[in-house]
C-alpha atoms as a PDB file:
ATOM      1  CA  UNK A   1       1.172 -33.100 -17.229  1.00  0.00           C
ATOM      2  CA  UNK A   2       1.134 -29.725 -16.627  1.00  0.00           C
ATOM      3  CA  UNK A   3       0.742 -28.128 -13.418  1.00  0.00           C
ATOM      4  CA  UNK A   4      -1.788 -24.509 -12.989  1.00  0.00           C
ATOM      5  CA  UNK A   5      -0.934 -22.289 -10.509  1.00  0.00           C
ATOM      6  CA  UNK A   6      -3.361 -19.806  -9.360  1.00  0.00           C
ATOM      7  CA  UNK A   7      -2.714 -16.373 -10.704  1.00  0.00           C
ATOM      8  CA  UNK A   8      -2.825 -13.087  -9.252  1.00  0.00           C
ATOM      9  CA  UNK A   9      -2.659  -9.832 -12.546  1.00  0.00           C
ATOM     10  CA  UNK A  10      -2.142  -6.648 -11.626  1.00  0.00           C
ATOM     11  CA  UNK A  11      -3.251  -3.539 -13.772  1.00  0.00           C
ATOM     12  CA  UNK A  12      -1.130  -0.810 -12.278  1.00  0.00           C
ATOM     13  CA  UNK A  13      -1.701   2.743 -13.695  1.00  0.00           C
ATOM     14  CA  UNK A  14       0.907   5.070 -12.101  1.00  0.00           C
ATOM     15  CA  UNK A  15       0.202   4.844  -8.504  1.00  0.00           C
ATOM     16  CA  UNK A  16      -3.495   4.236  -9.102  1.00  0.00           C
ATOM     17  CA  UNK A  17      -4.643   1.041  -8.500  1.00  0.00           C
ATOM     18  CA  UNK A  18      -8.185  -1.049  -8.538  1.00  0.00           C
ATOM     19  CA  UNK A  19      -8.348  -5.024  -7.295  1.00  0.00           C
ATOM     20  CA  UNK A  20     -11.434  -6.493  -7.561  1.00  0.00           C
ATOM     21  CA  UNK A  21     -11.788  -9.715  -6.444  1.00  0.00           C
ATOM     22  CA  UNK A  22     -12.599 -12.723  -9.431  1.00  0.00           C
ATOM     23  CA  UNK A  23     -14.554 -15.786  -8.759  1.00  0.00           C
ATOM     24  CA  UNK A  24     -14.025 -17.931 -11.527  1.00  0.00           C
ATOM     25  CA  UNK A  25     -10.575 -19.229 -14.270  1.00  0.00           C
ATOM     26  CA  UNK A  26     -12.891 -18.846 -17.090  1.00  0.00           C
ATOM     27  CA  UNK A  27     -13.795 -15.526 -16.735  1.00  0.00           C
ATOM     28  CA  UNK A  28     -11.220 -12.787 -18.223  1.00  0.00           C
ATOM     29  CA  UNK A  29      -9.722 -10.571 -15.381  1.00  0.00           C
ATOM     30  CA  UNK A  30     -11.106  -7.194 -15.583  1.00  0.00           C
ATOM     31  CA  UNK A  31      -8.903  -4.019 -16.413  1.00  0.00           C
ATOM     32  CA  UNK A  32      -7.157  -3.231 -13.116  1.00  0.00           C
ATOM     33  CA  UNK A  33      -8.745  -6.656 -11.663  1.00  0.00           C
ATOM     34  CA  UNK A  34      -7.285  -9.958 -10.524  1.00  0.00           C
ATOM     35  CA  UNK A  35      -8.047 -13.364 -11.721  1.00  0.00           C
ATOM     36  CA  UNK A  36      -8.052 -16.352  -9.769  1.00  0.00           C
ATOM     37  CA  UNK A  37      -7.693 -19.534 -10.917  1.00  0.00           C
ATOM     38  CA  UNK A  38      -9.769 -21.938  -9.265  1.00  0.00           C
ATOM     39  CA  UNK A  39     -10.300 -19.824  -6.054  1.00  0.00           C
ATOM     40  CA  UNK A  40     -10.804 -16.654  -4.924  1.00  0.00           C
ATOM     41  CA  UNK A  41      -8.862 -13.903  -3.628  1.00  0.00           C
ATOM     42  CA  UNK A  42      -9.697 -10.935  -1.114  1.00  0.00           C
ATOM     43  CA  UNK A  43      -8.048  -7.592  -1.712  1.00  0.00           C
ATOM     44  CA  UNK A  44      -6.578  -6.855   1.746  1.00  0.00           C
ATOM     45  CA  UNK A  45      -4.788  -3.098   1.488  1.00  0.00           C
ATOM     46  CA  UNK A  46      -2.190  -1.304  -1.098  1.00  0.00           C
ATOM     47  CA  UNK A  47       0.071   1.356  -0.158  1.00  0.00           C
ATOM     48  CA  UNK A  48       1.998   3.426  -2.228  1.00  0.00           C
ATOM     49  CA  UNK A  49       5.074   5.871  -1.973  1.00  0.00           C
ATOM     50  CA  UNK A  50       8.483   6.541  -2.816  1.00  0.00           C
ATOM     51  CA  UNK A  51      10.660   4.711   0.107  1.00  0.00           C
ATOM     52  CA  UNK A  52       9.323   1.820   1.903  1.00  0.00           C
ATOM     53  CA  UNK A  53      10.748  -1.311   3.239  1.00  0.00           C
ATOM     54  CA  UNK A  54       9.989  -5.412   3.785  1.00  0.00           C
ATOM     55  CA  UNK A  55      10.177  -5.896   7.377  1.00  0.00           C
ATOM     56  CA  UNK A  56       8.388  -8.959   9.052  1.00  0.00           C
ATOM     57  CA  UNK A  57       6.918 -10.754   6.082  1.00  0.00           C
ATOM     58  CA  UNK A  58       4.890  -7.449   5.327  1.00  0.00           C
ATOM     59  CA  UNK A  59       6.256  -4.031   3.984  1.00  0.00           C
ATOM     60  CA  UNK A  60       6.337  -0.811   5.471  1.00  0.00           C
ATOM     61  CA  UNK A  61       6.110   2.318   3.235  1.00  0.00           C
ATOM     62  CA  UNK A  62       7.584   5.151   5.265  1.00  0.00           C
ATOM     63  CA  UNK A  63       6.311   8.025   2.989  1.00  0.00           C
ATOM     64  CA  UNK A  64       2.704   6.313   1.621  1.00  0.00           C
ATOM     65  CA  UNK A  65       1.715   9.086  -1.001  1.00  0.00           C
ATOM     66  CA  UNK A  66      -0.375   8.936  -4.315  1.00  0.00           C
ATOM     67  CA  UNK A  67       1.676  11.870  -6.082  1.00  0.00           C
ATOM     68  CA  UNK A  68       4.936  11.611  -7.612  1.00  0.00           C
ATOM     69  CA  UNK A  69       6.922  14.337  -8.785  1.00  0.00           C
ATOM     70  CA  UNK A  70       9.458  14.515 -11.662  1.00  0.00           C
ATOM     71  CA  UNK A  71      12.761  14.866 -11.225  1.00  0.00           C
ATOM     72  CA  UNK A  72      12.509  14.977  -7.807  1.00  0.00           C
ATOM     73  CA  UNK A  73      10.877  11.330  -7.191  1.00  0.00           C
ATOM     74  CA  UNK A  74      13.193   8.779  -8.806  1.00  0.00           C
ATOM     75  CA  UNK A  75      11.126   5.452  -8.091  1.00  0.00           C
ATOM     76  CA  UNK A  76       7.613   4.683  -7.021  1.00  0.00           C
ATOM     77  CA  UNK A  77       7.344   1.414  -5.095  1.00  0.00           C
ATOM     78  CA  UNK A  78       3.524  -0.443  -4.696  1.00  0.00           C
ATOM     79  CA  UNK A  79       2.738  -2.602  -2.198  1.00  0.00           C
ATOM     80  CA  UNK A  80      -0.462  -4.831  -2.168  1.00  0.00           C
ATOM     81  CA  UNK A  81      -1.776  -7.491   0.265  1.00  0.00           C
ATOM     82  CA  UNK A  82      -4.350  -9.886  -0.291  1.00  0.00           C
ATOM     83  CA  UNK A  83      -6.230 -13.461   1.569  1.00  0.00           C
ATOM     84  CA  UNK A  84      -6.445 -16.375  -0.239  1.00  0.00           C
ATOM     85  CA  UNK A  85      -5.136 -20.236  -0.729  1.00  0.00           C
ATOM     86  CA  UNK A  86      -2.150 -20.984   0.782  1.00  0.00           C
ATOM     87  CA  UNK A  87       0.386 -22.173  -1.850  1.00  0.00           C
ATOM     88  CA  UNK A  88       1.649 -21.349  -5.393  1.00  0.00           C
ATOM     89  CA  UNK A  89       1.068 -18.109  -7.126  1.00  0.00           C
ATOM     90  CA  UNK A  90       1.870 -16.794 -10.438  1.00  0.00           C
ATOM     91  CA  UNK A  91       1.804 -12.791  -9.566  1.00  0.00           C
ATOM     92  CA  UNK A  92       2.253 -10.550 -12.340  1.00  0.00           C
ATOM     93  CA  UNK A  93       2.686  -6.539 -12.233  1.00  0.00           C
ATOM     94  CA  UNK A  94       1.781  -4.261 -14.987  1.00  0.00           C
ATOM     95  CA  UNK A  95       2.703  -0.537 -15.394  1.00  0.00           C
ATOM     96  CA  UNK A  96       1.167   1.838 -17.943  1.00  0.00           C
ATOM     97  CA  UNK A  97       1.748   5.025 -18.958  1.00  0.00           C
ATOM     98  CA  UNK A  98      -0.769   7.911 -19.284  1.00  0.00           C
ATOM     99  CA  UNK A  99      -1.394   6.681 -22.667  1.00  0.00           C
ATOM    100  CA  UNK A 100      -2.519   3.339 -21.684  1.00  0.00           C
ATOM    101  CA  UNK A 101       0.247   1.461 -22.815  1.00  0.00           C
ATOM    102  CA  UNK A 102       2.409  -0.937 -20.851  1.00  0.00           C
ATOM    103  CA  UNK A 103       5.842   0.385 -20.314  1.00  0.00           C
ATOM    104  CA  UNK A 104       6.863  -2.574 -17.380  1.00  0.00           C
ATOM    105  CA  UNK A 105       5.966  -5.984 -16.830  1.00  0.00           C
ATOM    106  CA  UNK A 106       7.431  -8.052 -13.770  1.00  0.00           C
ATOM    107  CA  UNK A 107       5.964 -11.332 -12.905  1.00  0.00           C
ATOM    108  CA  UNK A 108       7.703 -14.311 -10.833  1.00  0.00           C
ATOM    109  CA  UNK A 109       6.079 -17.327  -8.524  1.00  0.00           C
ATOM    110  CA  UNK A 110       5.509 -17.140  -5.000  1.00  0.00           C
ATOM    111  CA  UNK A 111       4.408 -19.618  -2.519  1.00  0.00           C
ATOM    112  CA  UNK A 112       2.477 -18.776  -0.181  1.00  0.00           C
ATOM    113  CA  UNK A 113       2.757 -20.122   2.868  1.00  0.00           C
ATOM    114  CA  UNK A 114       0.039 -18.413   4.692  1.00  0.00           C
ATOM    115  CA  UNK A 115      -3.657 -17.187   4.079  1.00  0.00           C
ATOM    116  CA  UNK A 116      -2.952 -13.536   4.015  1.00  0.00           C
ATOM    117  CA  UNK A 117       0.234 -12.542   1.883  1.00  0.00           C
ATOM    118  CA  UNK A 118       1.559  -9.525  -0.498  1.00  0.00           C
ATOM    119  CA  UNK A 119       4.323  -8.668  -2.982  1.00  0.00           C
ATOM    120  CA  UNK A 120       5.875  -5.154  -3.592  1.00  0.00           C
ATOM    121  CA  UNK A 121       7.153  -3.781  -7.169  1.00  0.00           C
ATOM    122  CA  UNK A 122       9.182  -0.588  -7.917  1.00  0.00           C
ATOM    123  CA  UNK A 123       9.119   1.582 -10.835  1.00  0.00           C
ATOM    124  CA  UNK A 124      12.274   3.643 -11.564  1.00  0.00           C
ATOM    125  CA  UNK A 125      11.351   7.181 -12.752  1.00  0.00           C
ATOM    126  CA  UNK A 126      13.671   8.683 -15.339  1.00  0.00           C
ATOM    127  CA  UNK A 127      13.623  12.294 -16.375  1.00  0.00           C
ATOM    128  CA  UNK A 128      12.056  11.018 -19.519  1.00  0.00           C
ATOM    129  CA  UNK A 129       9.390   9.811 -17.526  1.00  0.00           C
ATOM    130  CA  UNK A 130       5.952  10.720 -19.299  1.00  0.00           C
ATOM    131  CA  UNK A 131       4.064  12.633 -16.534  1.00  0.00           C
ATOM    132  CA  UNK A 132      -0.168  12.747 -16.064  1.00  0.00           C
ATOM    133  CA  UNK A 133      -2.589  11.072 -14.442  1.00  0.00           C
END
């Protein structure tokens, strides 16, 4: 027997982000979107910046920004929050490059234990780092 989890898929281009929420398993998640399985999910908020921190079951981002700057910036962290079924989640991050292509995946499980909840990823930026966007 195998157990499904719903999934949350993030399309995460630089610090630019778009959620939509999906409605149904058998539809394909849109680029940038989020796919359900078997419920729904509301986008809540997303922050963005360079230093931030989990505090409270939430995360604070104590300089929320949009532009990153290389070699000064070495990381970007994203933050995003969303309402939906309490319980298991498969979350999955993806970061691309200016190109399109994905340079990062990070994925784990997390179980929710309330209605509203969020997960945080970080992206280290190397002086190799292609810039744009």
């Amino acid at each position: 027997m195998s157990l499904r989890y719903p999934t949350i898929v993030l399309l995460m281009l630089g610090p630019l982000l778009s959620l939509p929420p999906s409605s149904s398993a058998q539809n394909q998640a849109p680029a940038g979107g989020v796919q359900g399985v078997g419920s729904q999910f509301q986008f809540v908020r997303s922050a963005s910046g360079s230093k931030g921190t989990p505090s409270g079951g939430r995360f604070s981002m104590e300089d929320p920004r949009t532009v990153f700057y290389v070699p000064e910036d070495r990381q970007v962290i994203v933050y995003m929050e969303w309402e939906g079924s309490p319980g298991k989640h498969h979350i999955e991050g993806f970061w691309k490059d200016p190109d399109g292509k994905v340079v990062t995946l990070s994925d784990f499980e997390y179980e929710a234990k309330d209605k509203r909840f969020g997960a945080f990823w970080t992206l280290s930026l190397a002086d190799t780092t292609p810039i744009g966007m």
